[in-house]
PDB file of N, CA and C in Angstrom:
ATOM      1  N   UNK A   1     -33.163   9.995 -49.222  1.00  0.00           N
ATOM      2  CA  UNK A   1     -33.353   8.628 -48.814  1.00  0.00           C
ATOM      3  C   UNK A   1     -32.831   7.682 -49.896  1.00  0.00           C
ATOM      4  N   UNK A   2     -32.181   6.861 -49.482  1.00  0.00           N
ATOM      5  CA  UNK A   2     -31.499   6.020 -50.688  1.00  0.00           C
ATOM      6  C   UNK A   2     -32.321   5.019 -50.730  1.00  0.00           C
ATOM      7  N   UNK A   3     -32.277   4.190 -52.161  1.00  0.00           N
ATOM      8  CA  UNK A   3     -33.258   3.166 -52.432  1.00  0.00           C
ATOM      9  C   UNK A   3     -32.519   2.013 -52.339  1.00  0.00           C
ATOM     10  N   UNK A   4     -33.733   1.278 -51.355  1.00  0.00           N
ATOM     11  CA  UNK A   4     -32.979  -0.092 -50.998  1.00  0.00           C
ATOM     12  C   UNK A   4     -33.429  -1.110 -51.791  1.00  0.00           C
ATOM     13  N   UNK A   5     -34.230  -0.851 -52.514  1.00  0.00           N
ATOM     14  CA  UNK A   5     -34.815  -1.983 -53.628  1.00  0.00           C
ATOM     15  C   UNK A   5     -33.660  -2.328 -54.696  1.00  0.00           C
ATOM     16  N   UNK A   6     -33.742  -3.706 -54.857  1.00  0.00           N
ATOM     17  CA  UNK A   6     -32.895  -4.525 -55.594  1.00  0.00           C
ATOM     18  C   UNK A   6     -33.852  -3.914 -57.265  1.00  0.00           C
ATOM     19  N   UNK A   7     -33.057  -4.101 -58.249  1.00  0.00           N
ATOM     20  CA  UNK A   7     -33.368  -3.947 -59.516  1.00  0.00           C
ATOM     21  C   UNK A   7     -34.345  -5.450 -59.990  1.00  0.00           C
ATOM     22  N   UNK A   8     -35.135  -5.509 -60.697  1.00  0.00           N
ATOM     23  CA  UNK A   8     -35.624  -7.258 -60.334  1.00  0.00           C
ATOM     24  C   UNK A   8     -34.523  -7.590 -61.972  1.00  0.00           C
ATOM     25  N   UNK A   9     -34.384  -8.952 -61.727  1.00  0.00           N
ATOM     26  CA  UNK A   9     -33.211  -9.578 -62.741  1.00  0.00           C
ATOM     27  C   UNK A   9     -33.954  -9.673 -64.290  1.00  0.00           C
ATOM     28  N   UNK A  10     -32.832  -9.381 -65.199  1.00  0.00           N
ATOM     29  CA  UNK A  10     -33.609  -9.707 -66.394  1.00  0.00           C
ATOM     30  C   UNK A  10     -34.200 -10.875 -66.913  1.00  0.00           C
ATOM     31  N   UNK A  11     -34.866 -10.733 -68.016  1.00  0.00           N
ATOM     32  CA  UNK A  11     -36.099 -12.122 -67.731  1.00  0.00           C
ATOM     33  C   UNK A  11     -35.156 -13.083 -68.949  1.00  0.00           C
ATOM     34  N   UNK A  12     -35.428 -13.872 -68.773  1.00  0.00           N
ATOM     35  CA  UNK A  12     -34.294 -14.961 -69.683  1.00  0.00           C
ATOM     36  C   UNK A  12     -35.166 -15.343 -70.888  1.00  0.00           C
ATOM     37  N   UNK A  13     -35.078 -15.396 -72.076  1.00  0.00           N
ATOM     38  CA  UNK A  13     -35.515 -15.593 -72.827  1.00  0.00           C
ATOM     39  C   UNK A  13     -35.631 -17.328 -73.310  1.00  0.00           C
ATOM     40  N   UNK A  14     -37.224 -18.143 -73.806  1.00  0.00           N
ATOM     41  CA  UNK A  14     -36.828 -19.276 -73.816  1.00  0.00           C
ATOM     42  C   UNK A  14     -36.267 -19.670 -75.064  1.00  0.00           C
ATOM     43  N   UNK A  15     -35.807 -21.164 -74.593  1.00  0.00           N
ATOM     44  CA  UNK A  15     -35.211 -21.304 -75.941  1.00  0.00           C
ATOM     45  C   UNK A  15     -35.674 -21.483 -77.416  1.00  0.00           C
ATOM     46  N   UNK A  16     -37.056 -21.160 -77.080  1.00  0.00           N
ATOM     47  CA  UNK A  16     -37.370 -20.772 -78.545  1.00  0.00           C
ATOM     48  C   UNK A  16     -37.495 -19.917 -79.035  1.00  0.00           C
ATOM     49  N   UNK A  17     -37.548 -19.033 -78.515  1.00  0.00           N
ATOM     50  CA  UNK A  17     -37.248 -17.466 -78.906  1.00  0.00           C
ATOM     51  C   UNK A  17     -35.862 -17.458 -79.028  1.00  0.00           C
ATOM     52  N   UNK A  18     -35.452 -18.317 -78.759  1.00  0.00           N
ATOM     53  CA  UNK A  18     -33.561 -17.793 -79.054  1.00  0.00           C
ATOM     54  C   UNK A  18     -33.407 -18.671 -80.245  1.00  0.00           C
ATOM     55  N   UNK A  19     -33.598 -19.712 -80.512  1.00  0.00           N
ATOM     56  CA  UNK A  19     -33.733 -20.352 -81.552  1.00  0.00           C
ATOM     57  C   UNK A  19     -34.344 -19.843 -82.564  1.00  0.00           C
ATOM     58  N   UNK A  20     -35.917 -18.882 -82.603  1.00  0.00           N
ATOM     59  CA  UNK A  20     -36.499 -18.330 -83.452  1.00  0.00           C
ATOM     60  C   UNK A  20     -35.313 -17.119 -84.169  1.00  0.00           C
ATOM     61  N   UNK A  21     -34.705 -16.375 -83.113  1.00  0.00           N
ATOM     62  CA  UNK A  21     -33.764 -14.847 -83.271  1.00  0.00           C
ATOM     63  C   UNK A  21     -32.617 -15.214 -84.197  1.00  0.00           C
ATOM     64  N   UNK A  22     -31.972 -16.555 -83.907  1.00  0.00           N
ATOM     65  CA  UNK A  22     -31.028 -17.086 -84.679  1.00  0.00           C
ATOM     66  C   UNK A  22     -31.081 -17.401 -85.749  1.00  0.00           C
ATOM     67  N   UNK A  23     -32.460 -18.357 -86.488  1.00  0.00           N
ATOM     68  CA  UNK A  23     -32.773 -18.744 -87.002  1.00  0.00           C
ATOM     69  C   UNK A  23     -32.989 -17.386 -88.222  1.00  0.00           C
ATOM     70  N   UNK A  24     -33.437 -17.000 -88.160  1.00  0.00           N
ATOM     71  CA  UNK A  24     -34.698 -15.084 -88.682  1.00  0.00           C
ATOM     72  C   UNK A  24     -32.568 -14.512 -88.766  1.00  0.00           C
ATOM     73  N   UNK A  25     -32.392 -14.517 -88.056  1.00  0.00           N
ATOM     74  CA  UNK A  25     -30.524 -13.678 -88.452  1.00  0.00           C
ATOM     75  C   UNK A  25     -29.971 -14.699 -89.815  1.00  0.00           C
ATOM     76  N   UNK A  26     -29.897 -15.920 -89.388  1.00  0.00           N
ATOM     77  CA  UNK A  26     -29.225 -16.837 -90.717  1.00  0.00           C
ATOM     78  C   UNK A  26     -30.102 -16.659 -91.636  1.00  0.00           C
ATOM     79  N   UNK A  27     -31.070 -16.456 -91.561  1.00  0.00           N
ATOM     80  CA  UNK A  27     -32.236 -16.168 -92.801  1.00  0.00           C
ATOM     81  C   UNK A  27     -31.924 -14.830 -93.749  1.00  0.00           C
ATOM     82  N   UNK A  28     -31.948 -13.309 -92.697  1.00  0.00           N
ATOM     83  CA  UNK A  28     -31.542 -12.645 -93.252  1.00  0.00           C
ATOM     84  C   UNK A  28     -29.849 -12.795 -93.921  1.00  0.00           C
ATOM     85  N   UNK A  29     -28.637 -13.381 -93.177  1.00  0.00           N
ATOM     86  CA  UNK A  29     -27.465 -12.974 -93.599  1.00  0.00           C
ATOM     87  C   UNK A  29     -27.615 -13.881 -95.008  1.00  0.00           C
ATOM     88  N   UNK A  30     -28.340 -15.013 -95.633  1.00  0.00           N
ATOM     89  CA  UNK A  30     -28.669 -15.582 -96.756  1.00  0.00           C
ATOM     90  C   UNK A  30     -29.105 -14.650 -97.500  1.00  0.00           C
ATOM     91  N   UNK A  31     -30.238 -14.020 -97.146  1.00  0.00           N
ATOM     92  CA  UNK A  31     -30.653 -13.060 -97.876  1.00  0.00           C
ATOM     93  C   UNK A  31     -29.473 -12.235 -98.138  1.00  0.00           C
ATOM     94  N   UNK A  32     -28.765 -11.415 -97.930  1.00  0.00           N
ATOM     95  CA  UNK A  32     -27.939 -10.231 -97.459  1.00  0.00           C
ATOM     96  C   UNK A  32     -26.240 -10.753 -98.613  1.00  0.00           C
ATOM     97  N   UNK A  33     -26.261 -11.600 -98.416  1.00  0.00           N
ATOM     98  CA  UNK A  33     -25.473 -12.496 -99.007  1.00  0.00           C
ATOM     99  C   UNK A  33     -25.411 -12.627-100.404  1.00  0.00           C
ATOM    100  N   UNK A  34     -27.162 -13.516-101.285  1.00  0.00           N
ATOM    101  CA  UNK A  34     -27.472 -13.879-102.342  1.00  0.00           C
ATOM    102  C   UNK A  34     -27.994 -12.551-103.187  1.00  0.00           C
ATOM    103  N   UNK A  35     -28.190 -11.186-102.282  1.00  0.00           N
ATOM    104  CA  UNK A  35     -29.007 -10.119-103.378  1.00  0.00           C
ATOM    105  C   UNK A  35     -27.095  -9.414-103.428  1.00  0.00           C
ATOM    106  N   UNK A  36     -26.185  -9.394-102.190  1.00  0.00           N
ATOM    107  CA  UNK A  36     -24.777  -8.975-103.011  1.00  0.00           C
ATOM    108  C   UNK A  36     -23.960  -9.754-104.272  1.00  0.00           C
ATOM    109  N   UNK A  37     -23.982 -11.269-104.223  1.00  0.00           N
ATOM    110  CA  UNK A  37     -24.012 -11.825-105.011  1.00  0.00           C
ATOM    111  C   UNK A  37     -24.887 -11.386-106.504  1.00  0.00           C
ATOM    112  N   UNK A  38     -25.757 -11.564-106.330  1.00  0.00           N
ATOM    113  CA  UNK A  38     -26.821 -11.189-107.777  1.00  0.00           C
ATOM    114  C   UNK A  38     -26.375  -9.497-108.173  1.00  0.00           C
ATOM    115  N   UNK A  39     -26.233  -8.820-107.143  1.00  0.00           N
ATOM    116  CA  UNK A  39     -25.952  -8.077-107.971  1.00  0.00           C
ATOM    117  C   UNK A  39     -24.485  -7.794-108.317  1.00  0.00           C
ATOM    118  N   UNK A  40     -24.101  -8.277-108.030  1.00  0.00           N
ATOM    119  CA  UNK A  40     -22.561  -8.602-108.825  1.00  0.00           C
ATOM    120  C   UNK A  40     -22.969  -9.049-109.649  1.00  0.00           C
ATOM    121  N   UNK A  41     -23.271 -10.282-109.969  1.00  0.00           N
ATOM    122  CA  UNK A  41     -23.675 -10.959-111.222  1.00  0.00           C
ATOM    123  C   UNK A  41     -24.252  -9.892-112.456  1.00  0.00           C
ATOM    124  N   UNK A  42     -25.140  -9.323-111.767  1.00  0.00           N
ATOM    125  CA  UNK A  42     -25.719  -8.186-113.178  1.00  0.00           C
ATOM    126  C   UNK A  42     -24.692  -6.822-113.241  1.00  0.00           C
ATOM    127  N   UNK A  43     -23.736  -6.960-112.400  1.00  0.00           N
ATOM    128  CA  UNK A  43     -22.978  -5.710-112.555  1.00  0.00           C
ATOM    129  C   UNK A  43     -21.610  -6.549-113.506  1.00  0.00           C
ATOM    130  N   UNK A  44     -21.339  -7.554-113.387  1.00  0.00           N
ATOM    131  CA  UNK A  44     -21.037  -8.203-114.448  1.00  0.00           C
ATOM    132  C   UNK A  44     -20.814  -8.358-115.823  1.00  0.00           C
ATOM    133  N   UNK A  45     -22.060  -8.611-115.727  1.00  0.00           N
ATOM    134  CA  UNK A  45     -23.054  -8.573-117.149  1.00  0.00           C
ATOM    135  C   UNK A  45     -23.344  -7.234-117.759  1.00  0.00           C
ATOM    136  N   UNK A  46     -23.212  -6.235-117.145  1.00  0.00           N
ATOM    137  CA  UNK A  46     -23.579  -4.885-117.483  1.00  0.00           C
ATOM    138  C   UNK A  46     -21.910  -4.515-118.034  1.00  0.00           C
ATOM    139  N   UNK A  47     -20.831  -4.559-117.798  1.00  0.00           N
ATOM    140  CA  UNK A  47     -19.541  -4.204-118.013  1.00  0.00           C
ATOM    141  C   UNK A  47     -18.874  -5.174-118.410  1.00  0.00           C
ATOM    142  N   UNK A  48     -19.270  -6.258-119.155  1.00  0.00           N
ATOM    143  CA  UNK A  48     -18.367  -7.451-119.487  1.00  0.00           C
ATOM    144  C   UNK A  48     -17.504  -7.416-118.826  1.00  0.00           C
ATOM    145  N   UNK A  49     -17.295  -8.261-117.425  1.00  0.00           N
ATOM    146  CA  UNK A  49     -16.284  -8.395-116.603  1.00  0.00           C
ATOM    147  C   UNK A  49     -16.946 -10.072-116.551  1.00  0.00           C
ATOM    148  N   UNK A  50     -15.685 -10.324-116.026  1.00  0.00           N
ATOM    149  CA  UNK A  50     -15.939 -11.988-115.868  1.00  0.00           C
ATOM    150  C   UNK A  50     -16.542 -12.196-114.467  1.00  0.00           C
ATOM    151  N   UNK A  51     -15.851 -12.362-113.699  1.00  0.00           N
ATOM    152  CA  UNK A  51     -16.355 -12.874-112.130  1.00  0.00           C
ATOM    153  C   UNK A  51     -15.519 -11.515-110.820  1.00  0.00           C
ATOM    154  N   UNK A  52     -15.241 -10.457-111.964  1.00  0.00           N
ATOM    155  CA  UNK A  52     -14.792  -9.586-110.328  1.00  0.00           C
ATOM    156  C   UNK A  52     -15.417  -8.882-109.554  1.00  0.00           C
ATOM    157  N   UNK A  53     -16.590  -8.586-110.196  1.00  0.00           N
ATOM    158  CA  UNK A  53     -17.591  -7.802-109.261  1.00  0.00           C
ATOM    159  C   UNK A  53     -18.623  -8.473-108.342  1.00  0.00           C
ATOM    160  N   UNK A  54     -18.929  -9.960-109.294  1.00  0.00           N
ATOM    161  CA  UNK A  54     -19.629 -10.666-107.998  1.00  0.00           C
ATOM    162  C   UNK A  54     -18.739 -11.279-106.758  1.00  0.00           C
ATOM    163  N   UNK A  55     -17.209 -11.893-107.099  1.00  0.00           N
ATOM    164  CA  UNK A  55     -16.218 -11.616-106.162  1.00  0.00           C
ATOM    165  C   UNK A  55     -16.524 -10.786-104.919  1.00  0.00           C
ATOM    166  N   UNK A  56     -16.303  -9.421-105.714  1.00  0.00           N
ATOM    167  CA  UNK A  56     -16.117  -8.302-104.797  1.00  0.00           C
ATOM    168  C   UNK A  56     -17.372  -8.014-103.994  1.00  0.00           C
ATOM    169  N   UNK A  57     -18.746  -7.933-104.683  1.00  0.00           N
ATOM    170  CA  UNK A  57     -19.803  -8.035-103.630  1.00  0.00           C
ATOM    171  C   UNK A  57     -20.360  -9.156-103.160  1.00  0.00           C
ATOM    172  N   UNK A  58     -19.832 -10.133-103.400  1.00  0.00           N
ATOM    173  CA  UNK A  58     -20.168 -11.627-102.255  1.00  0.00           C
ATOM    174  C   UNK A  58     -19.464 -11.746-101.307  1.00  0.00           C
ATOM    175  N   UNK A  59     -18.017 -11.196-101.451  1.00  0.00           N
ATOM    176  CA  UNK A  59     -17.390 -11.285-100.150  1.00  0.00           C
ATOM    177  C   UNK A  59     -17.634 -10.031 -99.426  1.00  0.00           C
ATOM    178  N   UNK A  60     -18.331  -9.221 -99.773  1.00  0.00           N
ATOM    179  CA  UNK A  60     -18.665  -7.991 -99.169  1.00  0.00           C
ATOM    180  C   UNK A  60     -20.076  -7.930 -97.949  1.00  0.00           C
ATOM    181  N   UNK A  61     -20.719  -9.053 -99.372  1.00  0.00           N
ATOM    182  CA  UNK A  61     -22.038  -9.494 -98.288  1.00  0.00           C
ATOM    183  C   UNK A  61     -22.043 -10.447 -97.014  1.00  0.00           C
ATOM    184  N   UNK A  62     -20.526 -11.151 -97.175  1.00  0.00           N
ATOM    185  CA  UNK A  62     -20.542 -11.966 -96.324  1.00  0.00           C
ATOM    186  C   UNK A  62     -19.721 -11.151 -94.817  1.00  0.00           C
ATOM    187  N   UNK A  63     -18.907 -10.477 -95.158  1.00  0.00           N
ATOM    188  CA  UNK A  63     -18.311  -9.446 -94.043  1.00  0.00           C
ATOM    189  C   UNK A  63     -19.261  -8.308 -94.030  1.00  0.00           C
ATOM    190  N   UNK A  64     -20.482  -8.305 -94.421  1.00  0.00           N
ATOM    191  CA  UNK A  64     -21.392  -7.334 -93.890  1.00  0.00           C
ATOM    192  C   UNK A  64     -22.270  -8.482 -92.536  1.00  0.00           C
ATOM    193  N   UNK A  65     -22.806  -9.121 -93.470  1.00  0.00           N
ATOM    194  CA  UNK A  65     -23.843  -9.828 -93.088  1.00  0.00           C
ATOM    195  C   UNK A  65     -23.310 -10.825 -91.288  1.00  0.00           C
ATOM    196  N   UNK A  66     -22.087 -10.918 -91.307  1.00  0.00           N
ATOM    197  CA  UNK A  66     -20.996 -11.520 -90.229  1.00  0.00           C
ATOM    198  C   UNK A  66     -20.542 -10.449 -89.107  1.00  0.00           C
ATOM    199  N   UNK A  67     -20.214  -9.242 -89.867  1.00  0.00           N
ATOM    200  CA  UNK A  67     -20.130  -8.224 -89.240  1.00  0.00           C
ATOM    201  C   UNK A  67     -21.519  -7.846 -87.851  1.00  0.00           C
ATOM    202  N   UNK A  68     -22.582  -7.597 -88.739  1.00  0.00           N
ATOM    203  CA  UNK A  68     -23.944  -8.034 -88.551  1.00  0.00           C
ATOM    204  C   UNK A  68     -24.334  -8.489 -87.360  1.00  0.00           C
ATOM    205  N   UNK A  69     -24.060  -9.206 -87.663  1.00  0.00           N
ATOM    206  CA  UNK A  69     -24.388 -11.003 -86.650  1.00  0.00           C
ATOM    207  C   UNK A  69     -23.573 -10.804 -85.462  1.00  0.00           C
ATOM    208  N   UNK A  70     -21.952 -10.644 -85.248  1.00  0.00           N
ATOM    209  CA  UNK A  70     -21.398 -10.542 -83.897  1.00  0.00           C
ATOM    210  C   UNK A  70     -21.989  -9.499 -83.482  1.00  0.00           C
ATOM    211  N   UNK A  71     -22.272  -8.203 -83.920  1.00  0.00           N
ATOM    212  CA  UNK A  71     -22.472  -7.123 -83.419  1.00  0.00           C
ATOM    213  C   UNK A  71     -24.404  -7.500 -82.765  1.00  0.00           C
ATOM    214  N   UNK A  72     -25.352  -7.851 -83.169  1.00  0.00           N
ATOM    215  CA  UNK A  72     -26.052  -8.328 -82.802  1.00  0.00           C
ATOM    216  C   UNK A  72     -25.894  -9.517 -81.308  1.00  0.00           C
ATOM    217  N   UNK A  73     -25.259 -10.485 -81.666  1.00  0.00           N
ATOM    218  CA  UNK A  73     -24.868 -11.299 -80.841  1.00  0.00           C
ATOM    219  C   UNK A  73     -24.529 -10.961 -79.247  1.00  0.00           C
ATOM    220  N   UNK A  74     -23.365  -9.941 -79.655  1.00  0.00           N
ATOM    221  CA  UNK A  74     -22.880  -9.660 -78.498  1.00  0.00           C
ATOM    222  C   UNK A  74     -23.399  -8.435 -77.673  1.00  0.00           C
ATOM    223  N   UNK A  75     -24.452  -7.961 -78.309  1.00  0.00           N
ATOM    224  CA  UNK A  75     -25.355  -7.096 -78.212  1.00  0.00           C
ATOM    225  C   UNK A  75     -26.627  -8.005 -76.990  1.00  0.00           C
ATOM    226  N   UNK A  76     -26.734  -8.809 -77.320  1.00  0.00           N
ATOM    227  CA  UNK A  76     -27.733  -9.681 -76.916  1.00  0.00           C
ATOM    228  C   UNK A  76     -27.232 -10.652 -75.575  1.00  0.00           C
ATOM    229  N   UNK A  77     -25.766 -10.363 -74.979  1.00  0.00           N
ATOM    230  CA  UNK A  77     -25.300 -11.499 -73.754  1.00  0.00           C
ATOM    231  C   UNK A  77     -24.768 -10.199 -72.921  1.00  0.00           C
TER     232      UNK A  77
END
């Protein structure tokens, strides 16, 4: 017997919960961001290097943390 029941539609989330989800993501990618940063900074400081390692892990945190975020995003529509 085949089922004639419709699936019921997904429930829409309000906009404060979508505002809260967004909000809590930019929070973390700050976070995610300022501890790759810092620790560049002390990886730095640990190897007398001037500015290439916080360079290298700030822009690392930011194509993580972005990476992140679309994949979430588009996860979520």
């Amino acid at each position: 017997m085949p089922n004639n029941e419709t699936p019921p539609p997904p429930k829409k989330s309000s906009k404060l919960a979508d505002a809260y989800q967004y909000s809590a993501m930019a929070f973390q990618m700050g976070i995610t961001i300022g501890l790759c940063a810092f620790l560049g900074l002390k990886l730095d400081e640990w190897l007398q290097t001037k500015v290439l390692f916080t360079l290298i892990l700030s822009l690392s945190g930011v194509f993580m943390a972005l990476y992140h975020f679309i994949k979430k995003a588009m996860s979520d529509s």
